[in-house]
PDB file of N, CA and C in Angstrom:
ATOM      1  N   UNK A   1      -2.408   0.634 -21.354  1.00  0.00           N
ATOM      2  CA  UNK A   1      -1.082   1.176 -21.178  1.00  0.00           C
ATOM      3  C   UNK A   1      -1.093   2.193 -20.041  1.00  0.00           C
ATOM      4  N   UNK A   2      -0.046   2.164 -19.166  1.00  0.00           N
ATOM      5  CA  UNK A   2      -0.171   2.607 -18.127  1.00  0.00           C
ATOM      6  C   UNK A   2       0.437   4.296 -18.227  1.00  0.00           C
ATOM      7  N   UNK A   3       1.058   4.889 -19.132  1.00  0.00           N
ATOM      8  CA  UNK A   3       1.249   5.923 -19.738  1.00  0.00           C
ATOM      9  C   UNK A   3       0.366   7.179 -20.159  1.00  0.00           C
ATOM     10  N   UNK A   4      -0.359   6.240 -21.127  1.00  0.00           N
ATOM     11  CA  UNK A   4      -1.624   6.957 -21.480  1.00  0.00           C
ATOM     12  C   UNK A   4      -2.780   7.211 -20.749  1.00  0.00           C
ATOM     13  N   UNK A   5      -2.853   6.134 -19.904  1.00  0.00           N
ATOM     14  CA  UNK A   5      -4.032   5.995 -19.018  1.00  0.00           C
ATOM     15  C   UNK A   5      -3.959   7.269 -18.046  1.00  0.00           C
ATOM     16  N   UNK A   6      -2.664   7.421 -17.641  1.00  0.00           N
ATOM     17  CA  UNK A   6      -2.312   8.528 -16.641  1.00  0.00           C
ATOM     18  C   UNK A   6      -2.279   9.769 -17.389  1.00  0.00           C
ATOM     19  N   UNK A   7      -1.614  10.011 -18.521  1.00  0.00           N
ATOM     20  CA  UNK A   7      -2.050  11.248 -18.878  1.00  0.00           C
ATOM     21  C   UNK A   7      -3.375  11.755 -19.076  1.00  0.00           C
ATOM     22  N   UNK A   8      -4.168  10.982 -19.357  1.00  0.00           N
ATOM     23  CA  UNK A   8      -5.622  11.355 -19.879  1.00  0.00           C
ATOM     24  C   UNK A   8      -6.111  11.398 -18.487  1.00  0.00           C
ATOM     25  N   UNK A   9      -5.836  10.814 -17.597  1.00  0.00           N
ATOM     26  CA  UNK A   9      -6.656  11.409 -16.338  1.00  0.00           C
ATOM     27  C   UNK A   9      -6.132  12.345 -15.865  1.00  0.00           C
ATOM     28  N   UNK A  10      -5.007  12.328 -15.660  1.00  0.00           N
ATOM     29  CA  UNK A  10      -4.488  13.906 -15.183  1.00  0.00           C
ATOM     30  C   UNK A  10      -4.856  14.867 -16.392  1.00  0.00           C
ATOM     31  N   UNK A  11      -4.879  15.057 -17.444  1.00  0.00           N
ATOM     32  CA  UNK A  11      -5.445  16.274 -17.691  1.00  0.00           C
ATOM     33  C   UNK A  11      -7.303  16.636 -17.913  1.00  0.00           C
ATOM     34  N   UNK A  12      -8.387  15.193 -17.601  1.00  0.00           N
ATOM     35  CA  UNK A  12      -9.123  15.526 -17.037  1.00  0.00           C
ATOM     36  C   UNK A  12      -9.470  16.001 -15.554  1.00  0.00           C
ATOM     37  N   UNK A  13      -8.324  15.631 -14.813  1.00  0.00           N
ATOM     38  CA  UNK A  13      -8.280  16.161 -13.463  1.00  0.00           C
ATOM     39  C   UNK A  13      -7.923  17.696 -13.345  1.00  0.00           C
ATOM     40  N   UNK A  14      -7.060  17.978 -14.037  1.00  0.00           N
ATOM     41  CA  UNK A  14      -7.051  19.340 -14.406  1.00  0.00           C
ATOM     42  C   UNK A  14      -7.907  20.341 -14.964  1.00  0.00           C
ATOM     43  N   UNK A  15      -8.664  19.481 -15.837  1.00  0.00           N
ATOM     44  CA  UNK A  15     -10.052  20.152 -16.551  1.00  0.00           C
ATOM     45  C   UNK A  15      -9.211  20.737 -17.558  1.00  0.00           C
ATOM     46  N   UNK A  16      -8.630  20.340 -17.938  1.00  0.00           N
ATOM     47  CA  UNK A  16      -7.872  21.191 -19.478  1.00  0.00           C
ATOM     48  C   UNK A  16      -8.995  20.968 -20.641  1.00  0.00           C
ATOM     49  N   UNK A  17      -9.852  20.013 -20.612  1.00  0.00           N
ATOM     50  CA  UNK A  17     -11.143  19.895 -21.476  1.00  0.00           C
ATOM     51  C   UNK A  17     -12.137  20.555 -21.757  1.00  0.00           C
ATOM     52  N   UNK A  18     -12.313  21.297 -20.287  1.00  0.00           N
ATOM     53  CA  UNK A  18     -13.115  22.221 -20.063  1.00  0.00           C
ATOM     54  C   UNK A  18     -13.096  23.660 -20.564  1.00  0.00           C
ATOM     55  N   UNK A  19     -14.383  24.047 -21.279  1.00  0.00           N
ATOM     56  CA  UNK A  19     -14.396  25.634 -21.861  1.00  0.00           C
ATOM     57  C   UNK A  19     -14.128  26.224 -20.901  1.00  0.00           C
ATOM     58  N   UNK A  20     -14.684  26.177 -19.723  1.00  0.00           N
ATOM     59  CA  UNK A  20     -14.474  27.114 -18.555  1.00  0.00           C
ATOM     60  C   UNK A  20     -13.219  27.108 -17.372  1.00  0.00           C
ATOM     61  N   UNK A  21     -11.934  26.907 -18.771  1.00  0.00           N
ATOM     62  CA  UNK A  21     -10.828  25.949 -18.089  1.00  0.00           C
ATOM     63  C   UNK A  21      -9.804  27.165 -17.043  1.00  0.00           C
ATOM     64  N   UNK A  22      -9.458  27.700 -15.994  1.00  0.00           N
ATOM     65  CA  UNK A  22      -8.715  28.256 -15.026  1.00  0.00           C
ATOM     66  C   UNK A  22      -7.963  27.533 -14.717  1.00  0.00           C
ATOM     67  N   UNK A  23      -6.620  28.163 -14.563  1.00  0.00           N
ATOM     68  CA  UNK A  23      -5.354  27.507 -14.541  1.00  0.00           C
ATOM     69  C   UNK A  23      -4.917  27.664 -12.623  1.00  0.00           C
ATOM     70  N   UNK A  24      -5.880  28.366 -11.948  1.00  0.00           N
ATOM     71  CA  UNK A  24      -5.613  28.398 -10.624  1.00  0.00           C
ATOM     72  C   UNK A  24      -7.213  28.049  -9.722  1.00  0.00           C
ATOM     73  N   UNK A  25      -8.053  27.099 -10.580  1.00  0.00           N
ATOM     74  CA  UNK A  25      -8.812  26.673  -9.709  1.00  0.00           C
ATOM     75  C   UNK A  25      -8.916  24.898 -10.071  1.00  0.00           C
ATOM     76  N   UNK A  26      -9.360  24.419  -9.412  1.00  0.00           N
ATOM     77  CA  UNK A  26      -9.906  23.050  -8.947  1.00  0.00           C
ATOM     78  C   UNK A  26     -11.327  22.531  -9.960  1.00  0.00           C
ATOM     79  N   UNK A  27     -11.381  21.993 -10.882  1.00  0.00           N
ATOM     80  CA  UNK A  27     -12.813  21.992 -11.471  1.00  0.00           C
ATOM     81  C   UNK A  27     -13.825  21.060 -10.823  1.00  0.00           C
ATOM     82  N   UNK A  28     -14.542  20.774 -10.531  1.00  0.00           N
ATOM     83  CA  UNK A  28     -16.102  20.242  -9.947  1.00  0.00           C
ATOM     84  C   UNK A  28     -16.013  18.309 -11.058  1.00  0.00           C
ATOM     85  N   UNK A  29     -15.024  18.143 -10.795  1.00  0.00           N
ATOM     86  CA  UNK A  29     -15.043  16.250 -11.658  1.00  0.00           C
ATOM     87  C   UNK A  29     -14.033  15.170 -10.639  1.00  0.00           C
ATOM     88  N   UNK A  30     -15.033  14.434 -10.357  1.00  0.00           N
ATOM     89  CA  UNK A  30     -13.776  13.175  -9.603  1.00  0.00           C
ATOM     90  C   UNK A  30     -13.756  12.144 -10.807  1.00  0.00           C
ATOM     91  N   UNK A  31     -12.914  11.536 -10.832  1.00  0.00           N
ATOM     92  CA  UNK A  31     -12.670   9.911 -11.941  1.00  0.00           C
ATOM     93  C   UNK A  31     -12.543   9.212 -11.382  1.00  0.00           C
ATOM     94  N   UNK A  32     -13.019   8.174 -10.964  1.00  0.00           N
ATOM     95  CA  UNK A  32     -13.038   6.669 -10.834  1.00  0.00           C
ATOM     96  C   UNK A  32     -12.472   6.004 -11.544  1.00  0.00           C
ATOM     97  N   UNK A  33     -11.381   5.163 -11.128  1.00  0.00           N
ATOM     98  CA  UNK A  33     -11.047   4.053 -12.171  1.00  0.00           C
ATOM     99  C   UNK A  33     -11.129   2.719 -11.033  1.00  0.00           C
ATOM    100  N   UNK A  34     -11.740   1.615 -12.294  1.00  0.00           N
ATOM    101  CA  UNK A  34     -11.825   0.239 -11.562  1.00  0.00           C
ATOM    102  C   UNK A  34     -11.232  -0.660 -12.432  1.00  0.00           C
ATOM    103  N   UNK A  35     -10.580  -1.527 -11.933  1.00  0.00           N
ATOM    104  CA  UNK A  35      -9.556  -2.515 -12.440  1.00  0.00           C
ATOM    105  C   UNK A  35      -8.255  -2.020 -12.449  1.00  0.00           C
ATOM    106  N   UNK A  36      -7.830  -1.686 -11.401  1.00  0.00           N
ATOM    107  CA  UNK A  36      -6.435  -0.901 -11.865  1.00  0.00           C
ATOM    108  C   UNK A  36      -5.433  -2.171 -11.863  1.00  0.00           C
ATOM    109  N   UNK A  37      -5.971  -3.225 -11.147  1.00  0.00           N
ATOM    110  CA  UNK A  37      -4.822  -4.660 -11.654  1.00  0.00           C
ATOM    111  C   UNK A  37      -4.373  -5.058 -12.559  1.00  0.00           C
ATOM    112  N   UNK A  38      -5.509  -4.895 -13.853  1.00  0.00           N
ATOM    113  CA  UNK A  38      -5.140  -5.065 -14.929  1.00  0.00           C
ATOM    114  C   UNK A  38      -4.452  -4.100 -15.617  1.00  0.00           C
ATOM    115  N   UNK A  39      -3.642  -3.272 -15.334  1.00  0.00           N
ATOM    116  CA  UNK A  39      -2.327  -2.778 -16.077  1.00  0.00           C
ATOM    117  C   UNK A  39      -1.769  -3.408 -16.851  1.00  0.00           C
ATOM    118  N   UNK A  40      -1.361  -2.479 -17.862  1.00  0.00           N
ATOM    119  CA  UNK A  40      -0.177  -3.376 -18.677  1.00  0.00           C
ATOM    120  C   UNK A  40       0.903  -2.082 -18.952  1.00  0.00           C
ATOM    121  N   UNK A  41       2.191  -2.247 -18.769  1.00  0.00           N
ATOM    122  CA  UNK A  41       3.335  -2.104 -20.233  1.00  0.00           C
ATOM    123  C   UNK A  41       3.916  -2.412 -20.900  1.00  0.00           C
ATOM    124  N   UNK A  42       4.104  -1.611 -21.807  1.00  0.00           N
ATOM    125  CA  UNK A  42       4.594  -2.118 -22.931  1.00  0.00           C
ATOM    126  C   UNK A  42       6.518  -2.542 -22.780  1.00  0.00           C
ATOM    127  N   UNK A  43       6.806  -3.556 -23.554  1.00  0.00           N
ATOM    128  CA  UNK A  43       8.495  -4.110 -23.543  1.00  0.00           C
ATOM    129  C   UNK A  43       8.442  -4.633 -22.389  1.00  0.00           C
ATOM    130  N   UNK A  44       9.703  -4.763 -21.766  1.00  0.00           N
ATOM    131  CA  UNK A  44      10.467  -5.324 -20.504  1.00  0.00           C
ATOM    132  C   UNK A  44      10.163  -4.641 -19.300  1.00  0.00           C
ATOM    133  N   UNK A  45       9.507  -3.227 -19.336  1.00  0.00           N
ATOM    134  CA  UNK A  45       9.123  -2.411 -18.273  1.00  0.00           C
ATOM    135  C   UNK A  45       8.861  -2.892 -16.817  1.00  0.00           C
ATOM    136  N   UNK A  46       8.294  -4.343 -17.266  1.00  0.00           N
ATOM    137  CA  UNK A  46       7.896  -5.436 -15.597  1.00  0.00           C
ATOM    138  C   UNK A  46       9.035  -5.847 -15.239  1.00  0.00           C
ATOM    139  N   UNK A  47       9.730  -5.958 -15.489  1.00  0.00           N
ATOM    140  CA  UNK A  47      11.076  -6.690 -14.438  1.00  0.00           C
ATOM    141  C   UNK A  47      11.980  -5.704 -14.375  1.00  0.00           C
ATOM    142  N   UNK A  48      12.408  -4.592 -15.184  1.00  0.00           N
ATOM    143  CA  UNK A  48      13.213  -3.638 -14.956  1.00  0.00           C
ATOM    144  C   UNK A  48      13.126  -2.375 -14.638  1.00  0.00           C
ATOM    145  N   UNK A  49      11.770  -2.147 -14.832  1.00  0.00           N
ATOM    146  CA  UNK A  49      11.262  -0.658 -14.031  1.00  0.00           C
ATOM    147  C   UNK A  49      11.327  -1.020 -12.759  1.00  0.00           C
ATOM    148  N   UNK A  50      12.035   0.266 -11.760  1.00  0.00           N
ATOM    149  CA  UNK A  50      11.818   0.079 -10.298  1.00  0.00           C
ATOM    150  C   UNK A  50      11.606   1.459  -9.786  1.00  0.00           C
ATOM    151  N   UNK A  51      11.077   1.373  -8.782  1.00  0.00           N
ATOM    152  CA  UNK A  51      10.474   2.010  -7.666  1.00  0.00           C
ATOM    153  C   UNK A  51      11.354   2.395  -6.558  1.00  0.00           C
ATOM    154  N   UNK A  52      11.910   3.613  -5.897  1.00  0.00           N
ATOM    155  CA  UNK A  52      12.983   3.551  -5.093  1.00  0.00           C
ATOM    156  C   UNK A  52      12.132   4.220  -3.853  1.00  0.00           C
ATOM    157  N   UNK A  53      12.375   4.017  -2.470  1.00  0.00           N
ATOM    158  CA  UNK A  53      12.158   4.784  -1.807  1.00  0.00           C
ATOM    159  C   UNK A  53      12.889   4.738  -0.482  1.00  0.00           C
ATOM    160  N   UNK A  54      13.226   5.446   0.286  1.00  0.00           N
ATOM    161  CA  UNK A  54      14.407   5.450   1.308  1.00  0.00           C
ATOM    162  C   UNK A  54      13.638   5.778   2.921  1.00  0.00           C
ATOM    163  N   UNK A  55      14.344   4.646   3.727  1.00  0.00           N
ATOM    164  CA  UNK A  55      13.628   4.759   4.937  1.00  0.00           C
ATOM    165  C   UNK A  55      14.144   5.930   5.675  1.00  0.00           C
ATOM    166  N   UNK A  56      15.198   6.648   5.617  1.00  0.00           N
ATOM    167  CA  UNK A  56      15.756   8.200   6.245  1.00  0.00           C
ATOM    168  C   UNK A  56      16.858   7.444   6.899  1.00  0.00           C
ATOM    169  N   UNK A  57      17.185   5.927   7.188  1.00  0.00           N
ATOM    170  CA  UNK A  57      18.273   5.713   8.088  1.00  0.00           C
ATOM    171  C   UNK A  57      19.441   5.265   6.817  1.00  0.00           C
ATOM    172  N   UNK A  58      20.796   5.251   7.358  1.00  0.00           N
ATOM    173  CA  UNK A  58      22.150   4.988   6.436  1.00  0.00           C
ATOM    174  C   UNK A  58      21.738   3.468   5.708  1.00  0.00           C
ATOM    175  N   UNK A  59      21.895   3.482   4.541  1.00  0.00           N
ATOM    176  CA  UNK A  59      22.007   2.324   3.608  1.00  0.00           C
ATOM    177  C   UNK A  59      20.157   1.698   3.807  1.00  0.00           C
ATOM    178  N   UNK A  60      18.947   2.781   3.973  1.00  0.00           N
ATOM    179  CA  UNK A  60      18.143   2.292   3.999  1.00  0.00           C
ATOM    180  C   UNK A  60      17.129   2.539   2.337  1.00  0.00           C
ATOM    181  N   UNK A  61      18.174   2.688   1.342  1.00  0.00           N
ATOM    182  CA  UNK A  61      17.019   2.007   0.498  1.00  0.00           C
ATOM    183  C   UNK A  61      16.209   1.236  -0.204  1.00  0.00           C
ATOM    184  N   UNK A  62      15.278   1.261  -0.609  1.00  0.00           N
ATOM    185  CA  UNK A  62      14.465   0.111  -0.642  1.00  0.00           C
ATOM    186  C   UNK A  62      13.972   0.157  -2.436  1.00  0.00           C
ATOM    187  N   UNK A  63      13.924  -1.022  -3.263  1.00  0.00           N
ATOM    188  CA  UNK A  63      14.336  -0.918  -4.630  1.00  0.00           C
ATOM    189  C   UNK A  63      13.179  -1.804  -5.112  1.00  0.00           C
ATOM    190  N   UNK A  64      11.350  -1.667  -5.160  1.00  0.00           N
ATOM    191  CA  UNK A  64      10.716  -2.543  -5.856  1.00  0.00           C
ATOM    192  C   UNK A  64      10.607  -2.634  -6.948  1.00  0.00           C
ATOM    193  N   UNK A  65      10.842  -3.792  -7.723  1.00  0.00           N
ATOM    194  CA  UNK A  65      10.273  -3.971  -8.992  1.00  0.00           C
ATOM    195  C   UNK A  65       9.231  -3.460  -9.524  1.00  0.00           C
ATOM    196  N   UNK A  66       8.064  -3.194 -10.343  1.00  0.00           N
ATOM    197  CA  UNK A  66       6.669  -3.004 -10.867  1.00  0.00           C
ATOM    198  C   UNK A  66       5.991  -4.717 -10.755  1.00  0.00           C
ATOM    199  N   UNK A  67       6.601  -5.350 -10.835  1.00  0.00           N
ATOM    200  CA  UNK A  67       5.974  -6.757 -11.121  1.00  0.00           C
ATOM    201  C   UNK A  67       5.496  -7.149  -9.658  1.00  0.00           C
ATOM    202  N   UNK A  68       6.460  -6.972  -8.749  1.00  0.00           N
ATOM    203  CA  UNK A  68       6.148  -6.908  -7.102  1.00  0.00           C
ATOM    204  C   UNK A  68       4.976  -5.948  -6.910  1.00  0.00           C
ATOM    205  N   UNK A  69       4.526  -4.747  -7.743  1.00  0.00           N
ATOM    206  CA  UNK A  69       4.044  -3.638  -6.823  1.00  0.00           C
ATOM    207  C   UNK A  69       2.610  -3.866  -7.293  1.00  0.00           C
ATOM    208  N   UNK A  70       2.792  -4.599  -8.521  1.00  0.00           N
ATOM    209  CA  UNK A  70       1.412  -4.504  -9.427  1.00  0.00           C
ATOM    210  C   UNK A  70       0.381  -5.464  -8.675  1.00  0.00           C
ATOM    211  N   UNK A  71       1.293  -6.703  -8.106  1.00  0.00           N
ATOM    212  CA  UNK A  71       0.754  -7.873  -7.557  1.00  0.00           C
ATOM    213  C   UNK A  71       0.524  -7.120  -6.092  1.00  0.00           C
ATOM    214  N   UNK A  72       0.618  -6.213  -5.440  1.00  0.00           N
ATOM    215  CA  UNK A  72       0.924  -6.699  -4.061  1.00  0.00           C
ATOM    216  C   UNK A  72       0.251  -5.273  -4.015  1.00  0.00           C
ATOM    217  N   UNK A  73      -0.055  -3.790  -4.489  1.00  0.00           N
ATOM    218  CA  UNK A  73      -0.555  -2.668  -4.706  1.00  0.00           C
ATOM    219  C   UNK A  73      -0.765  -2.225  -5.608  1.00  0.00           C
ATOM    220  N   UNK A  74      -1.656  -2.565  -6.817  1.00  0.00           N
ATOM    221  CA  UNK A  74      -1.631  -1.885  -8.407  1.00  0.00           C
ATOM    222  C   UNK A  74      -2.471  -0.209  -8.470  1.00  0.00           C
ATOM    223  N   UNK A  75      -3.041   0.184  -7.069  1.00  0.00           N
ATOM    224  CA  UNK A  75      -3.250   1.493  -6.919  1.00  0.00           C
ATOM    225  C   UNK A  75      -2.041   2.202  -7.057  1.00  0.00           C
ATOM    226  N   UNK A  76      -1.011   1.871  -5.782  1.00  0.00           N
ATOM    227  CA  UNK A  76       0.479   3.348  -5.715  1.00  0.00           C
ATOM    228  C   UNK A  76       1.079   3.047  -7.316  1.00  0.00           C
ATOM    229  N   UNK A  77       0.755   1.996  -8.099  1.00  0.00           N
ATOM    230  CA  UNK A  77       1.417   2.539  -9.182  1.00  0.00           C
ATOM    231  C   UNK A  77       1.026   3.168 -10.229  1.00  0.00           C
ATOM    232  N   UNK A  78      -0.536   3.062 -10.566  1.00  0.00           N
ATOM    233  CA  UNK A  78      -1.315   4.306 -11.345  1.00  0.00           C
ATOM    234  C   UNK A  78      -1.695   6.106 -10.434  1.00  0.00           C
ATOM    235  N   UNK A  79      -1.485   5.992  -9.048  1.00  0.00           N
ATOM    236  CA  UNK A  79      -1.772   7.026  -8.793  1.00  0.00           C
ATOM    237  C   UNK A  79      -0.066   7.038  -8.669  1.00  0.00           C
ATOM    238  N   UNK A  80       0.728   7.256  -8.470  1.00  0.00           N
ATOM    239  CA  UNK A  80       2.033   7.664  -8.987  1.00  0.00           C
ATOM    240  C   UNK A  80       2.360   7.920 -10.260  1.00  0.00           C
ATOM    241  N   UNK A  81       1.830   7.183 -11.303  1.00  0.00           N
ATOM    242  CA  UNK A  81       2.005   7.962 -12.193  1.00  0.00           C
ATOM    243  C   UNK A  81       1.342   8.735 -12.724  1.00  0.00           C
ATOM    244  N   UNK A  82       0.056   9.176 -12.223  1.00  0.00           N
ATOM    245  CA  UNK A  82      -0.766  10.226 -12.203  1.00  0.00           C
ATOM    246  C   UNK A  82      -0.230  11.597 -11.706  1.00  0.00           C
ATOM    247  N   UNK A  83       0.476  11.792 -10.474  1.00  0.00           N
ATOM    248  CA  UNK A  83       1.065  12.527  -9.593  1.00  0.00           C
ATOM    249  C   UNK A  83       2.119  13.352 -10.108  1.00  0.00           C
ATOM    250  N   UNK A  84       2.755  12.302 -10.987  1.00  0.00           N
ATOM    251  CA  UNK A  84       4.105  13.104 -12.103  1.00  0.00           C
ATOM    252  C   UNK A  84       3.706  13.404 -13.038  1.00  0.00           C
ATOM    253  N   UNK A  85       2.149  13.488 -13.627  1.00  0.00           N
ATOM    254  CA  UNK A  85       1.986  14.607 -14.350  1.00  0.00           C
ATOM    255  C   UNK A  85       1.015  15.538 -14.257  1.00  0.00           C
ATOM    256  N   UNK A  86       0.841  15.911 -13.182  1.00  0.00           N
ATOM    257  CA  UNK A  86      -0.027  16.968 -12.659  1.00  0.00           C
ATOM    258  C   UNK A  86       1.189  17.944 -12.057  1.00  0.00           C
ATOM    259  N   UNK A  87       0.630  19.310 -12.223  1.00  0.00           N
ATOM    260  CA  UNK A  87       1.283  20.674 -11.932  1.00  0.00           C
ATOM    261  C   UNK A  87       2.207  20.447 -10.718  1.00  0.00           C
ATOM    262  N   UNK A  88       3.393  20.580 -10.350  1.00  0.00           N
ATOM    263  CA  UNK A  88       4.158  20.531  -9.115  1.00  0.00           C
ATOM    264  C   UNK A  88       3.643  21.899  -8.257  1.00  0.00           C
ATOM    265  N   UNK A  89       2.270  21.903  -7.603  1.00  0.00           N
ATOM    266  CA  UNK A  89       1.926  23.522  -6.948  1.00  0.00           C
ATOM    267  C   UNK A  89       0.985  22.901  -5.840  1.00  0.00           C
ATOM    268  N   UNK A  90       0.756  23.611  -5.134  1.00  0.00           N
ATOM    269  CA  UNK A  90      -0.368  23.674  -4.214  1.00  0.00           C
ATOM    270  C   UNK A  90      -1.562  23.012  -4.841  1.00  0.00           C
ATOM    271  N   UNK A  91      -2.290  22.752  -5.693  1.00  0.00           N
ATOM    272  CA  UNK A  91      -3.407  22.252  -6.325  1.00  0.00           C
ATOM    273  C   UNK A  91      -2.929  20.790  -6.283  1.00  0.00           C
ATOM    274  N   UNK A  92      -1.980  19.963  -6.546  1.00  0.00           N
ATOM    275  CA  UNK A  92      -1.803  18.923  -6.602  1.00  0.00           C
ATOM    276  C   UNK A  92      -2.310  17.668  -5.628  1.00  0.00           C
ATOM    277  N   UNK A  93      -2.375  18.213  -4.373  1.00  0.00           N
ATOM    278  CA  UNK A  93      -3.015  17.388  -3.296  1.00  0.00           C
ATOM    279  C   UNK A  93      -4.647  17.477  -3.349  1.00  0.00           C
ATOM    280  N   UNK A  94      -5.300  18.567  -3.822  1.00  0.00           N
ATOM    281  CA  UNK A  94      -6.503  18.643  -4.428  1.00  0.00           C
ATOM    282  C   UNK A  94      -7.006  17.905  -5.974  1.00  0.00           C
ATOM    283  N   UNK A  95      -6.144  17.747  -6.604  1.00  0.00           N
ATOM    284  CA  UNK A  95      -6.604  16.936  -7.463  1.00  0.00           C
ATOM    285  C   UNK A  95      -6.478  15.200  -7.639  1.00  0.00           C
ATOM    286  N   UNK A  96      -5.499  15.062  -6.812  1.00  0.00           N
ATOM    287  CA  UNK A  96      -5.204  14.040  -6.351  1.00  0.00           C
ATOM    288  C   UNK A  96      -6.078  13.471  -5.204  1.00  0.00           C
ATOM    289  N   UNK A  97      -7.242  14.259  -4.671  1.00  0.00           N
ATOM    290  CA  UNK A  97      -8.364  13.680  -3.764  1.00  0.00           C
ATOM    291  C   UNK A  97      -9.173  13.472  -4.535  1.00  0.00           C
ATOM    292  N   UNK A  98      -9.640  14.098  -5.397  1.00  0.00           N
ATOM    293  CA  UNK A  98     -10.650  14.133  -6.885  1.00  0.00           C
ATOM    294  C   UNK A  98     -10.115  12.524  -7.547  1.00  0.00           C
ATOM    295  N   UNK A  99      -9.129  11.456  -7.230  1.00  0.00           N
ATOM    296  CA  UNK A  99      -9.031  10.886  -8.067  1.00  0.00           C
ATOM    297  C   UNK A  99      -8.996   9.543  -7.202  1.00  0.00           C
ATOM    298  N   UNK A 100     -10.396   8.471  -7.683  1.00  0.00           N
ATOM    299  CA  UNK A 100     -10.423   7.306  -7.070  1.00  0.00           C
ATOM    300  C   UNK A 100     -10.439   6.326  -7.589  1.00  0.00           C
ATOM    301  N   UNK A 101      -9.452   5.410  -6.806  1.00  0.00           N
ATOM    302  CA  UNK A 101      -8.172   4.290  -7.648  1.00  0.00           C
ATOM    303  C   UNK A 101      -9.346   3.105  -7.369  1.00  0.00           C
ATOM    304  N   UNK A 102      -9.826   1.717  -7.565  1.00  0.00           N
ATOM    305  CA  UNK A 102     -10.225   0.706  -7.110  1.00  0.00           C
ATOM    306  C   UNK A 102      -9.484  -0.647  -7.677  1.00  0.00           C
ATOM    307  N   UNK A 103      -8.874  -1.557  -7.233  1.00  0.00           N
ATOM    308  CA  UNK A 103      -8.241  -2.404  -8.155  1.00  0.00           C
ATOM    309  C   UNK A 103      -9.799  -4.214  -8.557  1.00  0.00           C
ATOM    310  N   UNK A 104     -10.487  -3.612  -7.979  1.00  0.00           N
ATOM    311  CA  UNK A 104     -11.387  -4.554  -8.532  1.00  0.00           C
ATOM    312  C   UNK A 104     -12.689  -3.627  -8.938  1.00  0.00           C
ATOM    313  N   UNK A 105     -13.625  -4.273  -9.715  1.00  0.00           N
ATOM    314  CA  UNK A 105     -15.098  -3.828 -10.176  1.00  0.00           C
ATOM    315  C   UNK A 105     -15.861  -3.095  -9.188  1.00  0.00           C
ATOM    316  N   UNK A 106     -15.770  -3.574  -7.934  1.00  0.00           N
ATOM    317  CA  UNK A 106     -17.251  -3.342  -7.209  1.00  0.00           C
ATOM    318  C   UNK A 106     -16.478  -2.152  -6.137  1.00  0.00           C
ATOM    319  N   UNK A 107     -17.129  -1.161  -6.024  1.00  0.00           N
ATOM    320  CA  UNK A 107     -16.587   0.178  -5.259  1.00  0.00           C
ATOM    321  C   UNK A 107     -17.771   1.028  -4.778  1.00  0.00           C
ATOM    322  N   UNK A 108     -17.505   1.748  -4.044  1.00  0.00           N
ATOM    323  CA  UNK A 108     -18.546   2.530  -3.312  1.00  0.00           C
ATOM    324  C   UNK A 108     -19.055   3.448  -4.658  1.00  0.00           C
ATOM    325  N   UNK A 109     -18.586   3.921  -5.332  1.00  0.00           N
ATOM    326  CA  UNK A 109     -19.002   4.772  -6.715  1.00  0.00           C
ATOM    327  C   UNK A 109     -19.808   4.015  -7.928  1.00  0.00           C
ATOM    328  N   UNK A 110     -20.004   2.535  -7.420  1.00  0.00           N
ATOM    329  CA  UNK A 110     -20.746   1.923  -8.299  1.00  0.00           C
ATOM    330  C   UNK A 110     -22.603   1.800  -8.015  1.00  0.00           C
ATOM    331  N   UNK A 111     -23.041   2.548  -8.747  1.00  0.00           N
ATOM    332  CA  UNK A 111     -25.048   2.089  -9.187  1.00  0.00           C
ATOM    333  C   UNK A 111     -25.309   1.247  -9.528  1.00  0.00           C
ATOM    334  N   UNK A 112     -26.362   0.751  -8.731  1.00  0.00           N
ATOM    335  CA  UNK A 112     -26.909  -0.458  -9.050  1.00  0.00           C
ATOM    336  C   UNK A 112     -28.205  -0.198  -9.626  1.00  0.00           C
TER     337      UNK A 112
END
């Protein structure tokens, strides 16, 4: 579930887990996630959840489905919803580098 998945990394990205938890520093953890293709949600969410974003010119916006975005980018849609629940502050672009998306198995973060 693509809900849960994002909360639990954003608040390990935050380090809210952590005893030594500070609410104005950065903690020392990156997360890896691999398979981000395989998403799922739950109900009708694939054909009627959409995605808006506007090119800055008159009548330029642009309206994707999730079913389009999952197939065609299934990263911008787990790190987006990662993004909306992390702190709206200055730290946000820092924890959001701490966090690496892969939509298949094999990634530079993988030991062999």
């Amino acid at each position: 579930m693509l809900g849960r998945l994002a909360s639990r990394i954003a608040n390990t990205l935050i380090g809210k887990w952590n005893v030594s938890y500070e609410c104005n520093q950065v903690p020392n953890v990156i997360v890896v996630v691999i398979n981000s293709s395989k998403i799922k949600v739950t109900g009708s969410k694939m054909d009627k959840k959409f995605y808006y974003r506007h090119t800055g010119y008159p009548g330029g916006l642009k309206k994707l489905p999730l079913n389009y975005l999952l197939n065609k980018n299934p990263n911008f849609i787990l790190k987006n919803a990662v993004k909306g629940m992390l702190p709206k502050n200055k730290l946000q672009k820092l924890f959001l580098k701490r966090l690496k998306i892969y939509d298949n198995k094999f990634n530079p973060h993988f030991n062999f």
